[in-house]
Structure formats: C-alpha cells, structure tokens
C-alpha atoms as a PDB file:
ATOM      1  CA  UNK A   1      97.138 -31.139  -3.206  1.00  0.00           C
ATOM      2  CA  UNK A   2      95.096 -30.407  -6.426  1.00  0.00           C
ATOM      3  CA  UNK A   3      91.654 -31.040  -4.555  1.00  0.00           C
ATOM      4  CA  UNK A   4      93.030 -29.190  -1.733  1.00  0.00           C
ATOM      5  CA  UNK A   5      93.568 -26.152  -3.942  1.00  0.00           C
ATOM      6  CA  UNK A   6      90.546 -26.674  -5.432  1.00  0.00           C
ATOM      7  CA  UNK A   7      88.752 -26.288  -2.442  1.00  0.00           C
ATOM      8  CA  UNK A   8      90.213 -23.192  -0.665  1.00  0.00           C
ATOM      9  CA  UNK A   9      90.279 -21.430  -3.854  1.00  0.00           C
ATOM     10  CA  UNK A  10      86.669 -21.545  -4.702  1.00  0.00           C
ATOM     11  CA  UNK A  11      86.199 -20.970  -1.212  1.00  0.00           C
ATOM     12  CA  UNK A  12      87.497 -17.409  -1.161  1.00  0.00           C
ATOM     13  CA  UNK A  13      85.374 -16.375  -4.069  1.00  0.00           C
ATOM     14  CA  UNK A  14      82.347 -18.230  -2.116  1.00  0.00           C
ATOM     15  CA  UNK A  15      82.750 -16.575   0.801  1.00  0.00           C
ATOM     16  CA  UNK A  16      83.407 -13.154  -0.193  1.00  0.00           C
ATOM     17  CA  UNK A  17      79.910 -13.663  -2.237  1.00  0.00           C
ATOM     18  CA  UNK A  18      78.605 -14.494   1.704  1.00  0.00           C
ATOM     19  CA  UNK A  19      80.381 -11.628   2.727  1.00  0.00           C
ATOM     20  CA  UNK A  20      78.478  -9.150   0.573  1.00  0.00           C
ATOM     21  CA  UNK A  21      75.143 -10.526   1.536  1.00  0.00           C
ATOM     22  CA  UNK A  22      75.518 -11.283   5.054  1.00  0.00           C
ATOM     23  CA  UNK A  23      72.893 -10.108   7.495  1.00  0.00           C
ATOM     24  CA  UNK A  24      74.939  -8.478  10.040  1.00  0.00           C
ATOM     25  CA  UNK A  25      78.457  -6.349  10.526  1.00  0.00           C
ATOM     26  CA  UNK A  26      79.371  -9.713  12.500  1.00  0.00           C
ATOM     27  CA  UNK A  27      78.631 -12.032   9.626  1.00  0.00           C
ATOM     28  CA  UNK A  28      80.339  -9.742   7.287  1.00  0.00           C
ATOM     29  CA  UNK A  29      83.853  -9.856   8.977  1.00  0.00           C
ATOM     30  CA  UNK A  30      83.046 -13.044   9.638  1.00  0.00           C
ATOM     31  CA  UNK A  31      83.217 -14.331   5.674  1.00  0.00           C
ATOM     32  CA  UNK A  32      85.793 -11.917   4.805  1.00  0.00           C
ATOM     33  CA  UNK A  33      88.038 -13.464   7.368  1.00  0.00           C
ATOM     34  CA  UNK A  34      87.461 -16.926   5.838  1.00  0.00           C
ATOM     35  CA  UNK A  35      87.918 -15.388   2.542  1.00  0.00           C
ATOM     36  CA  UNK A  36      91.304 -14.245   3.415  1.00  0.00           C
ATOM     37  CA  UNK A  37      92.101 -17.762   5.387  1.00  0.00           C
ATOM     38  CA  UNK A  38      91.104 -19.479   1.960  1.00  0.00           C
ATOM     39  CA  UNK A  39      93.520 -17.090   0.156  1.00  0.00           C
ATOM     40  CA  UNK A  40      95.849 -17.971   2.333  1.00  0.00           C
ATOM     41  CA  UNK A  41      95.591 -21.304   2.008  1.00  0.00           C
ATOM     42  CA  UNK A  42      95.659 -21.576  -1.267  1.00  0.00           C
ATOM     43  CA  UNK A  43      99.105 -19.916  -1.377  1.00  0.00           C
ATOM     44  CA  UNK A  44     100.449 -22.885   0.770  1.00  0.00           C
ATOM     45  CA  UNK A  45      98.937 -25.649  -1.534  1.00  0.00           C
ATOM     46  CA  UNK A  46     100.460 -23.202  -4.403  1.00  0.00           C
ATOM     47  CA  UNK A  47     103.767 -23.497  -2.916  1.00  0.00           C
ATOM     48  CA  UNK A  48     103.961 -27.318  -1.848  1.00  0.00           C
ATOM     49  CA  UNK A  49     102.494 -28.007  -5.819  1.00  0.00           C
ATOM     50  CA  UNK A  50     105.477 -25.626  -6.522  1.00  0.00           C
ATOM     51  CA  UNK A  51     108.335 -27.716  -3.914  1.00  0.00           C
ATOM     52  CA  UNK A  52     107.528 -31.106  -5.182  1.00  0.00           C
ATOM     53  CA  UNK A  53     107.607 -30.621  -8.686  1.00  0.00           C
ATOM     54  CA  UNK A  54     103.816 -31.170  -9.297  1.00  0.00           C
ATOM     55  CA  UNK A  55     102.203 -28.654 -11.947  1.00  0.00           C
ATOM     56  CA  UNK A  56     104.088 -25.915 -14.361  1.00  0.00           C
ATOM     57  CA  UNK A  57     106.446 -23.588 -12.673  1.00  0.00           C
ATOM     58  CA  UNK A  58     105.651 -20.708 -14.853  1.00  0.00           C
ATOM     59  CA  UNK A  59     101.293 -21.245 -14.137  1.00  0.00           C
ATOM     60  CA  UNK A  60     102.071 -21.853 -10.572  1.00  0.00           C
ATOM     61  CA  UNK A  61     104.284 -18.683  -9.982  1.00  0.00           C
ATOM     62  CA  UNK A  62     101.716 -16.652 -11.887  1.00  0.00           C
ATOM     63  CA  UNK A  63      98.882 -18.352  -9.521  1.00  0.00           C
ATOM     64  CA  UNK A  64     100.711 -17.271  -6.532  1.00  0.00           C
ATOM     65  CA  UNK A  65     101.183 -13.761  -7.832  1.00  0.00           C
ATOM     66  CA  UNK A  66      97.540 -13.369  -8.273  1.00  0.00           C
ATOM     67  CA  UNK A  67      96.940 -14.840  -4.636  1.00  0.00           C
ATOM     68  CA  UNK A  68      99.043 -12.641  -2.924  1.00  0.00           C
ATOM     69  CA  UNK A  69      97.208  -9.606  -4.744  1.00  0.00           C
ATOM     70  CA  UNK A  70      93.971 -11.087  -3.559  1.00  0.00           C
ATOM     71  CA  UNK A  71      95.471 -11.659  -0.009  1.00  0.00           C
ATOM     72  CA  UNK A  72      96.319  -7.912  -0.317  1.00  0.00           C
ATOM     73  CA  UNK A  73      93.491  -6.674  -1.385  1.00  0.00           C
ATOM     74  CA  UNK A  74      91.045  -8.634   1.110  1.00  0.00           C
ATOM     75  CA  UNK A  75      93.635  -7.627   3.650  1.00  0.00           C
ATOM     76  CA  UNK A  76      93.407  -4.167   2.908  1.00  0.00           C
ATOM     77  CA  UNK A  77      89.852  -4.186   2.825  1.00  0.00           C
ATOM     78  CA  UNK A  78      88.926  -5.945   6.075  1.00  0.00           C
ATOM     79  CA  UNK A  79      87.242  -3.738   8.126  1.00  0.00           C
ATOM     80  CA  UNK A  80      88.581  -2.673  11.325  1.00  0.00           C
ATOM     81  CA  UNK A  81      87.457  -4.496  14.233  1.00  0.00           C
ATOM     82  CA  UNK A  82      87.884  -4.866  18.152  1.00  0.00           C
ATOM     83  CA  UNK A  83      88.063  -8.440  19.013  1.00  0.00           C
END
C-alpha cells in the first residue's frame, strides 16, 4: 500500500507539472484529469493504510484532509469540457 501511495501521490504533482506545459487545450485536460485520478487514488490507499491499522492515525487523517483539499481544488479548477 505504501508504494502504491507513493506512486499516485507523486503522480498528481507530476502531472499537474504536465498539465501546465502541455502543448494543446487537449493535453491540458488531459493531465489535469490524471492529476485528479491520482488524488483520488491516493485517498483510497490513505484509507485502506487507515482500515488495517498500517501507519499513524493522526498523520494519516491529516494526509487525507490535505487530499481532499487537493481533490477540491483540481476539481474546481478543471476546465469545462464537452466530451
């Protein structure tokens, strides 16, 4: 679960980075909508670590506060798009 987390949480910041520098409007939503799925993600790794015991219960609530601010905030920020 650790590497797992690991994973999708650098991802958001790595694709958000994408996001800023992508080439067209496509790529654009394209990385923010991974970032988000990443951010995501990471809350359900955050929340199995937190269900089986694994980790502290005090870092691991304040981890999922923080991704559910990101989630908000990428959410909120996602352009609008006809798919």
């Amino acid at each position: 679960m650790g590497k797992q987390l690991l994973r999708s949480g650098t991802s958001i910041l790595a694709n958000y980075v994408e996001a800023n520098s992508a080439s067209s409007k496509k790529d654009f939503i394209n990385f923010f909508t991974h970032s988000l799925k990443s951010a995501n993600e990471s809350k359900v790794w955050i929340s199995l670590m937190k269900d089986t015991g694994r980790g502290n219960t005090n870092e691991l609530e304040w981890l999922m506060a923080e991704l559910i601010e990101i989630s908000n905030i990428l959410a909120s920020s996602m352009p609008n798009y006809e798919r």
